[in-house]
PDB file of N, CA and C in Angstrom:
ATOM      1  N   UNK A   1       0.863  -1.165   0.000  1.00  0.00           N
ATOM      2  CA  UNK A   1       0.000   0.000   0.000  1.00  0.00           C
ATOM      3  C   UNK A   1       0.912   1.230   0.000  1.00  0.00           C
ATOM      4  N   UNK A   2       0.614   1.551  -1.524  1.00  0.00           N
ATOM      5  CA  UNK A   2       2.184   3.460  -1.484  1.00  0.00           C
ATOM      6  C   UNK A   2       1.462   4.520  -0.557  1.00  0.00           C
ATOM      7  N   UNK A   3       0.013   4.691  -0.383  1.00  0.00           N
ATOM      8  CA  UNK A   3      -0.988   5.740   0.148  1.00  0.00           C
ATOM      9  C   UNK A   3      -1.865   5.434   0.618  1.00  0.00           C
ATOM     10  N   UNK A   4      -2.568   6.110   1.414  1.00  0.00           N
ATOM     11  CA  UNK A   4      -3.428   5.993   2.725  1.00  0.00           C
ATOM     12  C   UNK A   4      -3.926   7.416   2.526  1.00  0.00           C
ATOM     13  N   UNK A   5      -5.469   7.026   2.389  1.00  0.00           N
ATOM     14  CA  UNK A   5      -6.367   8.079   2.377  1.00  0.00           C
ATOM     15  C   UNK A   5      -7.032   8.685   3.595  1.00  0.00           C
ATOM     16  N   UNK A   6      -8.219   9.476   3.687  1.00  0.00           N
ATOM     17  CA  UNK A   6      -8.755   9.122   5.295  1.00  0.00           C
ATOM     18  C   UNK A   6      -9.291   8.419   5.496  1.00  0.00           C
ATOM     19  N   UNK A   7      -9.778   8.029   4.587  1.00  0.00           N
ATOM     20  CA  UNK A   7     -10.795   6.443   4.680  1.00  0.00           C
ATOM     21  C   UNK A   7     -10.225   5.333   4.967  1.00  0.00           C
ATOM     22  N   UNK A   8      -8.977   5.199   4.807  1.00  0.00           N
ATOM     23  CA  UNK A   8      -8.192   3.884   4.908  1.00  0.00           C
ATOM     24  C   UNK A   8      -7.666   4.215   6.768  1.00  0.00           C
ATOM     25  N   UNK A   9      -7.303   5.438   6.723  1.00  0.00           N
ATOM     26  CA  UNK A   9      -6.520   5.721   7.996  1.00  0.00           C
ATOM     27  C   UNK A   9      -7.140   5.368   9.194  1.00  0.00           C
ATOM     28  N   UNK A  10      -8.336   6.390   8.853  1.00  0.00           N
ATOM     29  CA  UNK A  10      -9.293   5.882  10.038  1.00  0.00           C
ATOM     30  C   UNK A  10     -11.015   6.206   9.633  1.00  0.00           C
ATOM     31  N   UNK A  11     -11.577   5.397   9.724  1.00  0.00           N
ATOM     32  CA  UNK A  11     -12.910   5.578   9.292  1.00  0.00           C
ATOM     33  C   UNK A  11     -14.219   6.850  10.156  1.00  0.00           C
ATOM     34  N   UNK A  12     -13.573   6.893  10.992  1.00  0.00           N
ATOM     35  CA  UNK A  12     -14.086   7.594  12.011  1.00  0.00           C
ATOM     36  C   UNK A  12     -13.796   8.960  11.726  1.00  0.00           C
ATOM     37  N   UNK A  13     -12.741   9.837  11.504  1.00  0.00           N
ATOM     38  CA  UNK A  13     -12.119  10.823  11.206  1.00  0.00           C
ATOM     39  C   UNK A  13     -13.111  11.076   9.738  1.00  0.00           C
ATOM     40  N   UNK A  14     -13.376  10.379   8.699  1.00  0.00           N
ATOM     41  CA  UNK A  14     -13.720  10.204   7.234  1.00  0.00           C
ATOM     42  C   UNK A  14     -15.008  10.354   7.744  1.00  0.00           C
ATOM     43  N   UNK A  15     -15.974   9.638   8.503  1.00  0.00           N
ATOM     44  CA  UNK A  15     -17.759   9.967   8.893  1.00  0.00           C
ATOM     45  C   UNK A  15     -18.105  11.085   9.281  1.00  0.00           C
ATOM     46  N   UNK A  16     -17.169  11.815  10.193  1.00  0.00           N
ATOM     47  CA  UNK A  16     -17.135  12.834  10.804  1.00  0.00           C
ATOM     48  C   UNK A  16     -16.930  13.921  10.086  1.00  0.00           C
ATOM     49  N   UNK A  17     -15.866  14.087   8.959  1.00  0.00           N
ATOM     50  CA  UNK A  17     -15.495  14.858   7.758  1.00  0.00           C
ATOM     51  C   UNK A  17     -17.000  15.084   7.244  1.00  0.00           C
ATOM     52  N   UNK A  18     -17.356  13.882   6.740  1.00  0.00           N
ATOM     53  CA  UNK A  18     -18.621  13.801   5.850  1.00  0.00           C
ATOM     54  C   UNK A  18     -19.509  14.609   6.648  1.00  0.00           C
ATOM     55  N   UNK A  19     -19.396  14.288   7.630  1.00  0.00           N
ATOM     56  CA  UNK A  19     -21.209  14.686   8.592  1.00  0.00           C
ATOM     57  C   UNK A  19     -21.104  16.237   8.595  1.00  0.00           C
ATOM     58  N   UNK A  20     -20.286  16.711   8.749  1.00  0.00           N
ATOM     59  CA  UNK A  20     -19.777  18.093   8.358  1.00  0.00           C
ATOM     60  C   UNK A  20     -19.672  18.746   7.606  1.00  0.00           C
ATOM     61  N   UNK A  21     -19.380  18.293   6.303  1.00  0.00           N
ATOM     62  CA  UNK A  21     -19.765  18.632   5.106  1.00  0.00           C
ATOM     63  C   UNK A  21     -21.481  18.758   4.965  1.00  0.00           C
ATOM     64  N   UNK A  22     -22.016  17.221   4.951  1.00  0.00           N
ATOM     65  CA  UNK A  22     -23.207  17.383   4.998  1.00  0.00           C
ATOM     66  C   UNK A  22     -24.192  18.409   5.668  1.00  0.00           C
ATOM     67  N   UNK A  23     -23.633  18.752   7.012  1.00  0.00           N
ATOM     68  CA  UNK A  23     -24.557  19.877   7.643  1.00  0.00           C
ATOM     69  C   UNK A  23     -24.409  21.056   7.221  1.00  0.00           C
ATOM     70  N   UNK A  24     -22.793  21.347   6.563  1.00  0.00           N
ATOM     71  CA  UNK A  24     -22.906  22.703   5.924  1.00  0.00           C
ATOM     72  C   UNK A  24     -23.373  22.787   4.725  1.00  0.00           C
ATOM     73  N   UNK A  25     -23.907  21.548   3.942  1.00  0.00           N
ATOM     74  CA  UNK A  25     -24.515  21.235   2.660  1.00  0.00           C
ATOM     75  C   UNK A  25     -26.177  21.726   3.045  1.00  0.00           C
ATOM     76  N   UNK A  26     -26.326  21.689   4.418  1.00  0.00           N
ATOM     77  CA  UNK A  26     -27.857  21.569   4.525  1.00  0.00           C
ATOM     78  C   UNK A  26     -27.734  23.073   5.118  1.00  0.00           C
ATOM     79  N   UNK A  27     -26.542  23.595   5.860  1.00  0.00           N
ATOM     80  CA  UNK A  27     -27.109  24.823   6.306  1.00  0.00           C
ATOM     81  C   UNK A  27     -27.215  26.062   4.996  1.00  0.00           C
ATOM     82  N   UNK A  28     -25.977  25.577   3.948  1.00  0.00           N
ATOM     83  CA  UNK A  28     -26.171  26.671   3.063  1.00  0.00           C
ATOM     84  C   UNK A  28     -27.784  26.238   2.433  1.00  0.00           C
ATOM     85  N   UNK A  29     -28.259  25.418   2.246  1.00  0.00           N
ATOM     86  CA  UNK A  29     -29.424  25.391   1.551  1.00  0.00           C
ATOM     87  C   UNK A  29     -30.851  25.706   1.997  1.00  0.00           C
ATOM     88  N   UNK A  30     -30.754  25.770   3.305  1.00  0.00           N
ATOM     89  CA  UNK A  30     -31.831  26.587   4.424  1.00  0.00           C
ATOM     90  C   UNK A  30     -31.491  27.983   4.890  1.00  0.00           C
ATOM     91  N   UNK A  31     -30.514  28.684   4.303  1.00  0.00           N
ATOM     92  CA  UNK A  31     -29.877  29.884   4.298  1.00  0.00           C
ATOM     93  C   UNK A  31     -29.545  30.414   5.957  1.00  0.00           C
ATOM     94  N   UNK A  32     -28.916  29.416   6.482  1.00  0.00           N
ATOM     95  CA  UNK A  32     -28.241  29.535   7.623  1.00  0.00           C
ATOM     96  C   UNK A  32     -27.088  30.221   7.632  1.00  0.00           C
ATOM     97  N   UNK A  33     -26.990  31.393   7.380  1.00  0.00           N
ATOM     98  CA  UNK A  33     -25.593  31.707   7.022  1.00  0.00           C
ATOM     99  C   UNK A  33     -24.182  31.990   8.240  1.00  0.00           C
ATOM    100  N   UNK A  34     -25.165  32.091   8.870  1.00  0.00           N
ATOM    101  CA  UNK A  34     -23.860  32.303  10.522  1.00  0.00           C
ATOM    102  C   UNK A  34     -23.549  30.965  10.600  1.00  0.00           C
ATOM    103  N   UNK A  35     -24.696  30.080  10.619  1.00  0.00           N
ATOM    104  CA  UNK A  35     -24.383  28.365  11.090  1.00  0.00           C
ATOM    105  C   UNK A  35     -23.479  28.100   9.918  1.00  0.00           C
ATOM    106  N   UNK A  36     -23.559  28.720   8.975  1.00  0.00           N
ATOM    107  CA  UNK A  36     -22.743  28.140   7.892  1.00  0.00           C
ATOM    108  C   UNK A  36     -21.559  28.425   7.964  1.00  0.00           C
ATOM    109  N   UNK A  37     -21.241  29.566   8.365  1.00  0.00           N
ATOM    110  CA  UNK A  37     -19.895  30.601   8.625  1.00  0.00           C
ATOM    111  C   UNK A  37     -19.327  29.720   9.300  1.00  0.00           C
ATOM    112  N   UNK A  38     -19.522  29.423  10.886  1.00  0.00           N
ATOM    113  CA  UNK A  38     -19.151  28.484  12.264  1.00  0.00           C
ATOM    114  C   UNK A  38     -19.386  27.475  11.696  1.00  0.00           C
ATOM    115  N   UNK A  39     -20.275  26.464  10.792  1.00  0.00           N
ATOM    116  CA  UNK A  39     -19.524  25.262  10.583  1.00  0.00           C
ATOM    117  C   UNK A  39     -18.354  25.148   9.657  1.00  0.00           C
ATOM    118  N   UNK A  40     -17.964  26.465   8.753  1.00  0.00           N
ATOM    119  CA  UNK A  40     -16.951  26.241   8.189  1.00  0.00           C
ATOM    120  C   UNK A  40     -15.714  26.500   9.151  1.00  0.00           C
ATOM    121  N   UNK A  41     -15.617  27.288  10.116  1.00  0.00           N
ATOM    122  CA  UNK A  41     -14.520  27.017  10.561  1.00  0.00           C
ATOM    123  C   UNK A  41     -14.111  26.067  11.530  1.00  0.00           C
ATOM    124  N   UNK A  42     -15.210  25.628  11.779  1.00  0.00           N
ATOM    125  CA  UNK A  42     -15.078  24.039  12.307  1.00  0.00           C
ATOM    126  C   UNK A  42     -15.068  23.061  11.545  1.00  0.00           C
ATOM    127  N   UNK A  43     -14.971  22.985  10.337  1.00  0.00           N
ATOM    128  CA  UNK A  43     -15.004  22.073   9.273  1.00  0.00           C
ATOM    129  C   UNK A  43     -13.219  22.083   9.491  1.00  0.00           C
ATOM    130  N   UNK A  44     -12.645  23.539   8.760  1.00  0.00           N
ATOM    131  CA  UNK A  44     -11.060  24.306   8.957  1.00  0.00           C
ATOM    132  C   UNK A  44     -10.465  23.736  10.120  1.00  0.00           C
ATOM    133  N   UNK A  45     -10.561  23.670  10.960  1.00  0.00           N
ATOM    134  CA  UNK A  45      -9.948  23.168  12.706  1.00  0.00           C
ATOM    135  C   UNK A  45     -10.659  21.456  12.471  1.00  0.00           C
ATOM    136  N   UNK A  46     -10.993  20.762  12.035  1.00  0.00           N
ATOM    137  CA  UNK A  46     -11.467  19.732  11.824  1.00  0.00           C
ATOM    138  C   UNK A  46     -10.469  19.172  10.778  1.00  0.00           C
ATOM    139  N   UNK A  47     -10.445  19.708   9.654  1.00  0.00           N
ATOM    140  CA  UNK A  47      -9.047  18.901   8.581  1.00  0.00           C
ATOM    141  C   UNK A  47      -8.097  19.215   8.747  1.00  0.00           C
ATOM    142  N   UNK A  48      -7.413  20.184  10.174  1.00  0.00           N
ATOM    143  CA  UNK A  48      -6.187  20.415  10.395  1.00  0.00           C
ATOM    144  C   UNK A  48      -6.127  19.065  11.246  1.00  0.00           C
ATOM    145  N   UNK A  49      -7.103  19.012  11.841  1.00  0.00           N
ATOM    146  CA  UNK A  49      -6.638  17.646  13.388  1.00  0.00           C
ATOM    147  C   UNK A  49      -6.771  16.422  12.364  1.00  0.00           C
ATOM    148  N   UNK A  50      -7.370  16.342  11.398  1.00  0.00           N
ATOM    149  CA  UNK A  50      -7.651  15.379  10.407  1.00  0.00           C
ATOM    150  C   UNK A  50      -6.579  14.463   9.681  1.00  0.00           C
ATOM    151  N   UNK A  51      -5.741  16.302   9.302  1.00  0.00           N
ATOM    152  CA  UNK A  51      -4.352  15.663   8.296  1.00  0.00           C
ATOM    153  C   UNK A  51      -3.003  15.353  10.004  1.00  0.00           C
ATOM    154  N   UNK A  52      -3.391  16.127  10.836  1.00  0.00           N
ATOM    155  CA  UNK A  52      -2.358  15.764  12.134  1.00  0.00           C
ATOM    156  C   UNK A  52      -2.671  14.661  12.084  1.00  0.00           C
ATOM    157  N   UNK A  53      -3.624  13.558  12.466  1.00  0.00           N
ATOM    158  CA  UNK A  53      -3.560  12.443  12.932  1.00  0.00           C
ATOM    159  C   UNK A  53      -3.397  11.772  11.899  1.00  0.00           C
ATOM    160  N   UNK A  54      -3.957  11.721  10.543  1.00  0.00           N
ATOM    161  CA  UNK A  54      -2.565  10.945   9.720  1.00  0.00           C
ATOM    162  C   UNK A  54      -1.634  11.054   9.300  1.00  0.00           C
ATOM    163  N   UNK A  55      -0.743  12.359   9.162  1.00  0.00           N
ATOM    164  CA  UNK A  55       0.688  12.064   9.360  1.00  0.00           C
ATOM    165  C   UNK A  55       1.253  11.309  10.380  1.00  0.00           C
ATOM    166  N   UNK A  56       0.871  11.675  11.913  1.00  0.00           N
ATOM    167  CA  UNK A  56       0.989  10.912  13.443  1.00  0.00           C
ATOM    168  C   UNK A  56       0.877   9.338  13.392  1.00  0.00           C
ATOM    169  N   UNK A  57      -0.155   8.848  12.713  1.00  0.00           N
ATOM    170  CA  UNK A  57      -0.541   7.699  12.010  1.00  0.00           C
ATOM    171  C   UNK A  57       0.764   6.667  11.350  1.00  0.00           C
ATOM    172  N   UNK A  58       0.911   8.032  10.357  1.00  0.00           N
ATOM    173  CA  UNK A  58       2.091   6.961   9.599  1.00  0.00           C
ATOM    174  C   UNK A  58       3.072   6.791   9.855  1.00  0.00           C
ATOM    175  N   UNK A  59       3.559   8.177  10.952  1.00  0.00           N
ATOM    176  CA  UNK A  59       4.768   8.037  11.243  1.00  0.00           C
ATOM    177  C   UNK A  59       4.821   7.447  12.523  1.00  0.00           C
ATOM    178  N   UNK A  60       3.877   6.599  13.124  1.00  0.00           N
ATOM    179  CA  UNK A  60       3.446   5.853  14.579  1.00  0.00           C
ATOM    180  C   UNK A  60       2.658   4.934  14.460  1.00  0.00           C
ATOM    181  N   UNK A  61       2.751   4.251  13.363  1.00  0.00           N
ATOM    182  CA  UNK A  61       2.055   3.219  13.536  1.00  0.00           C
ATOM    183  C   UNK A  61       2.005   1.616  13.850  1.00  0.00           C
ATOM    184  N   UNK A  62       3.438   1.490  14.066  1.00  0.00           N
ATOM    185  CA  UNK A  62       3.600   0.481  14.902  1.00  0.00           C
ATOM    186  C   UNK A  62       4.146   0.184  16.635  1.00  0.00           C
ATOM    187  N   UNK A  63       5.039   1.618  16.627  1.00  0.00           N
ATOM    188  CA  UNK A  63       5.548   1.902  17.794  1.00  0.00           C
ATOM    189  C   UNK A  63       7.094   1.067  18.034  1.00  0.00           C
ATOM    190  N   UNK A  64       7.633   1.208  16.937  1.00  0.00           N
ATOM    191  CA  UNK A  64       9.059   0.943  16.829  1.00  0.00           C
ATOM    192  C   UNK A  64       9.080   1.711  15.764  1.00  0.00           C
ATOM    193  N   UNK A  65      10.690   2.262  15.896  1.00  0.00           N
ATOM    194  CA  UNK A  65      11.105   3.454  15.138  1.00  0.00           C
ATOM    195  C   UNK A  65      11.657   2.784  14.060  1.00  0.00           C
ATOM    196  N   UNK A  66      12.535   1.822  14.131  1.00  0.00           N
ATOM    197  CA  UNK A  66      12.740   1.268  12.623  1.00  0.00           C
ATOM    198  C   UNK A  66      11.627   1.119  11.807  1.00  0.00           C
ATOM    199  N   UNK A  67      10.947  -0.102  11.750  1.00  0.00           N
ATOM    200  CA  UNK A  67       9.631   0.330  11.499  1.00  0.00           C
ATOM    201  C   UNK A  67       8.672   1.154  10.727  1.00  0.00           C
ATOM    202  N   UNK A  68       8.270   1.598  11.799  1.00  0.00           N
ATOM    203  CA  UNK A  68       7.501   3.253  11.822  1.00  0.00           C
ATOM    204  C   UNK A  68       8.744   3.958  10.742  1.00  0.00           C
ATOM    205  N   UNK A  69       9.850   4.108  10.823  1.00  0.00           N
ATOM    206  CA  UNK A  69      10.771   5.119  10.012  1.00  0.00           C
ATOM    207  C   UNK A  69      10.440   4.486   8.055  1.00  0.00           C
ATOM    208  N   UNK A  70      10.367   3.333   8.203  1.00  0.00           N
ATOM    209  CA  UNK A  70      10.294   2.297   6.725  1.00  0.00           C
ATOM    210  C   UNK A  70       8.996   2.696   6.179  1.00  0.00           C
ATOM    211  N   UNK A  71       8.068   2.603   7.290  1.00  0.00           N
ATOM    212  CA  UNK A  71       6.601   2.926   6.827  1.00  0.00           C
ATOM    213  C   UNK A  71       6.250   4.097   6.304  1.00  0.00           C
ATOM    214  N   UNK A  72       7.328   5.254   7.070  1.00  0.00           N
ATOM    215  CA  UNK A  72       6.699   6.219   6.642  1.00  0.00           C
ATOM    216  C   UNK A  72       7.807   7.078   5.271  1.00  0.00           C
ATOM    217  N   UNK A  73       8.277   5.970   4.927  1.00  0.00           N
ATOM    218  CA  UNK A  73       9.247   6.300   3.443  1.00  0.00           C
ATOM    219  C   UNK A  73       8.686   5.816   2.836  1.00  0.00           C
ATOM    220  N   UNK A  74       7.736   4.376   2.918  1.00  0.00           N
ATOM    221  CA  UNK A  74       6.662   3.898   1.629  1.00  0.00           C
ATOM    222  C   UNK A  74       5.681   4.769   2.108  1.00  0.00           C
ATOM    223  N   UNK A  75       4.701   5.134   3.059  1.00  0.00           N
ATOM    224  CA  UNK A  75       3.806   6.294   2.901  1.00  0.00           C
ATOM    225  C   UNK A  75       4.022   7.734   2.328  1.00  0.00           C
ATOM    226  N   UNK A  76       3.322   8.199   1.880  1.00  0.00           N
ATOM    227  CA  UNK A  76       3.320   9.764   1.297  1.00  0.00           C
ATOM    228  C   UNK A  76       1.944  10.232   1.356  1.00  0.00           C
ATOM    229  N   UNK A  77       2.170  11.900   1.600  1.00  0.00           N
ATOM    230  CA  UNK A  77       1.079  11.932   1.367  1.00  0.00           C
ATOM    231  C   UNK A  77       0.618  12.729   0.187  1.00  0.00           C
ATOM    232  N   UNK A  78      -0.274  12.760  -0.274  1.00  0.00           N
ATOM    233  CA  UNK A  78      -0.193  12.563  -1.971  1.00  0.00           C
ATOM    234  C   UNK A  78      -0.981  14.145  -2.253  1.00  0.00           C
ATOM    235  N   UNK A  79      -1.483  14.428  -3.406  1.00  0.00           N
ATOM    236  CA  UNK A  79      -1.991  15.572  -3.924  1.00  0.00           C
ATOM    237  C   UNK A  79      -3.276  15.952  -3.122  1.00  0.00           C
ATOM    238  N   UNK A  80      -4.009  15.050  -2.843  1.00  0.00           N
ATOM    239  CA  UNK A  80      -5.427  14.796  -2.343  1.00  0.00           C
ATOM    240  C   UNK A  80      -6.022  15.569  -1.065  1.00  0.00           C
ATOM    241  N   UNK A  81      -4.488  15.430  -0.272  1.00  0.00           N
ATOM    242  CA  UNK A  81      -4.768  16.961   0.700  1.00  0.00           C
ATOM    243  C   UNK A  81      -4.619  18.402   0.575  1.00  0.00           C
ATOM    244  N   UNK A  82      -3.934  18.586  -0.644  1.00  0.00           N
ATOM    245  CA  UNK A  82      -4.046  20.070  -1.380  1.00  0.00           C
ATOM    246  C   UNK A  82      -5.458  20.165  -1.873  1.00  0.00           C
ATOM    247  N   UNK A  83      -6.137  19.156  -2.556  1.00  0.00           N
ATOM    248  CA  UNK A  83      -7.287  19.440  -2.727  1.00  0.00           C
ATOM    249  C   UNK A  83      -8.401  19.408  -2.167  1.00  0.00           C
ATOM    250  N   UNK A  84      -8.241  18.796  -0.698  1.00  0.00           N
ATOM    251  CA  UNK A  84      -8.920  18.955   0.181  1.00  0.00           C
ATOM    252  C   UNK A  84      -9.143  20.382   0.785  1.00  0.00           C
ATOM    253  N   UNK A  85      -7.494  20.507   1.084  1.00  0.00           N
ATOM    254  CA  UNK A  85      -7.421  22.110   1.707  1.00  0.00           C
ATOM    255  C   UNK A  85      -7.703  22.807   0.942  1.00  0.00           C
ATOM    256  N   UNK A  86      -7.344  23.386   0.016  1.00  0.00           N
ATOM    257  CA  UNK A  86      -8.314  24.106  -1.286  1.00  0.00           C
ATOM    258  C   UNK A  86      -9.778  24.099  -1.445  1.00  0.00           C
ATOM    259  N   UNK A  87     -10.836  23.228  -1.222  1.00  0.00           N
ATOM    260  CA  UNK A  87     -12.130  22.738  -1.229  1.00  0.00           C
ATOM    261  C   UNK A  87     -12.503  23.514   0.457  1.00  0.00           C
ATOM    262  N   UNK A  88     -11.810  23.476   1.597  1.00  0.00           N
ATOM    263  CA  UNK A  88     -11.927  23.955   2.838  1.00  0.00           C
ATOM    264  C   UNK A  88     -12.377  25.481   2.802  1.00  0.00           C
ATOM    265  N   UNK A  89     -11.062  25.777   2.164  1.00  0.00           N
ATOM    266  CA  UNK A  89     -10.875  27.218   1.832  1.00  0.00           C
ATOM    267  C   UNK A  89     -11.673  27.839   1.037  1.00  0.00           C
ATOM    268  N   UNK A  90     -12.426  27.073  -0.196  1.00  0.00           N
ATOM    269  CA  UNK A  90     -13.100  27.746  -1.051  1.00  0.00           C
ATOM    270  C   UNK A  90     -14.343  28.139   0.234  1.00  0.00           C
ATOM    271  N   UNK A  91     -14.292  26.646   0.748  1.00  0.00           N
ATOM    272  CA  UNK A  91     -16.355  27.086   1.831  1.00  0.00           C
ATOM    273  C   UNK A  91     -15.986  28.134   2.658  1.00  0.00           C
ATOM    274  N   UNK A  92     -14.893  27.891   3.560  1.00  0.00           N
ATOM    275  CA  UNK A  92     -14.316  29.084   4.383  1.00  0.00           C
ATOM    276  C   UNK A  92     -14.759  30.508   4.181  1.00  0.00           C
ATOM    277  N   UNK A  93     -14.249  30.421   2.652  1.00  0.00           N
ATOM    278  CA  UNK A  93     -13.993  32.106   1.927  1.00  0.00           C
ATOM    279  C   UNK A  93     -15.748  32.335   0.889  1.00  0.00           C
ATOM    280  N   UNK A  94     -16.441  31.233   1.061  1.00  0.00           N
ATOM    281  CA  UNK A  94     -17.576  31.065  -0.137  1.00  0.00           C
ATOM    282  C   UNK A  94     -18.402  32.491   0.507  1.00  0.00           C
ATOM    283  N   UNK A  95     -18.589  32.525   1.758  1.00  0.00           N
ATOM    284  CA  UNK A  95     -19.880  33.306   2.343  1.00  0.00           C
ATOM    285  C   UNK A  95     -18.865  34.469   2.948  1.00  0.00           C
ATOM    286  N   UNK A  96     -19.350  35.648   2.958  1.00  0.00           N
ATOM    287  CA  UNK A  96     -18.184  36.833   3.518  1.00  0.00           C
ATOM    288  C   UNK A  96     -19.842  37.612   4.239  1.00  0.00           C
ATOM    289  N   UNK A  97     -19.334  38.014   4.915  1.00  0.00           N
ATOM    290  CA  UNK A  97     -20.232  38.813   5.841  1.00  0.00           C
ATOM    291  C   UNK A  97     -20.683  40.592   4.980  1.00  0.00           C
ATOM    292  N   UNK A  98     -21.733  40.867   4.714  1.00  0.00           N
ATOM    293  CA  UNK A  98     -22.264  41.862   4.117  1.00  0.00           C
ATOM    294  C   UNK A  98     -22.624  42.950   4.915  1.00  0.00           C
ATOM    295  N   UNK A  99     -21.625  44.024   4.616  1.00  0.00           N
ATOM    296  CA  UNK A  99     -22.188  45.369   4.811  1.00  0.00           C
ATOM    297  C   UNK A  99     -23.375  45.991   5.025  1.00  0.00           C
ATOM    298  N   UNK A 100     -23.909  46.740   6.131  1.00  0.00           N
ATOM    299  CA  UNK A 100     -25.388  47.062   5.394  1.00  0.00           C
ATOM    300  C   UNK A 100     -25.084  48.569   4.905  1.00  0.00           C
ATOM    301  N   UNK A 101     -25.930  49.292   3.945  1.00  0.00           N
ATOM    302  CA  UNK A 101     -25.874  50.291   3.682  1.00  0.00           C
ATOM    303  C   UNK A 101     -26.857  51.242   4.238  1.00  0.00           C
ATOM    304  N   UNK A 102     -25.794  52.551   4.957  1.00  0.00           N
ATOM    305  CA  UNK A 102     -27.332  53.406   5.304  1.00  0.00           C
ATOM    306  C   UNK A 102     -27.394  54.754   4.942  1.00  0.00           C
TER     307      UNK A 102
END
């Protein structure tokens, strides 16, 4: 195995991603826009602890350093979290808070 996704890493981390997505899928569409704001930056603080625990993962995953050091020269982590973080950032930055005019 050259890569490890989140789904492979840990399934739990990957449901939780989703469920999050999903609620900000449902808050932009009921025009929740504060809930939407605050779940994006909890979405943001959510794929930071996301990509921490699988790097932590690969580079600890047996608990010997030889090992763990081998594993984590065949692991990489691949394009897939640039496009994750990019996809974060777009929701992050999607909704901006509006001026009122008086």
């Amino acid at each position: 195995m050259g890569n490890w996704n989140l789904y492979q890493t840990d399934v739990m981390l990957f449901c939780i991603t989703f469920g999050i997505l999903s609620l900000l899928v449902m808050f932009f569409f009921i025009r929740k826009i504060q809930l939407f704001r605050m779940g994006a930056y909890l979405l943001l603080a959510w794929s930071i602890l996301a990509f921490l625990g699988v790097y932590f993962k690969i580079n600890n995953y047996f608990g010997l350093k030889l090992v763990d050091g081998m594993l984590a020269k065949t692991l990489h982590l691949k394009w897939g979290w640039l496009v994750f973080f990019i996809g974060v950032f777009v929701v992050l930055f999607s909704v901006r808070k509006v001026k009122e005019i008086q």
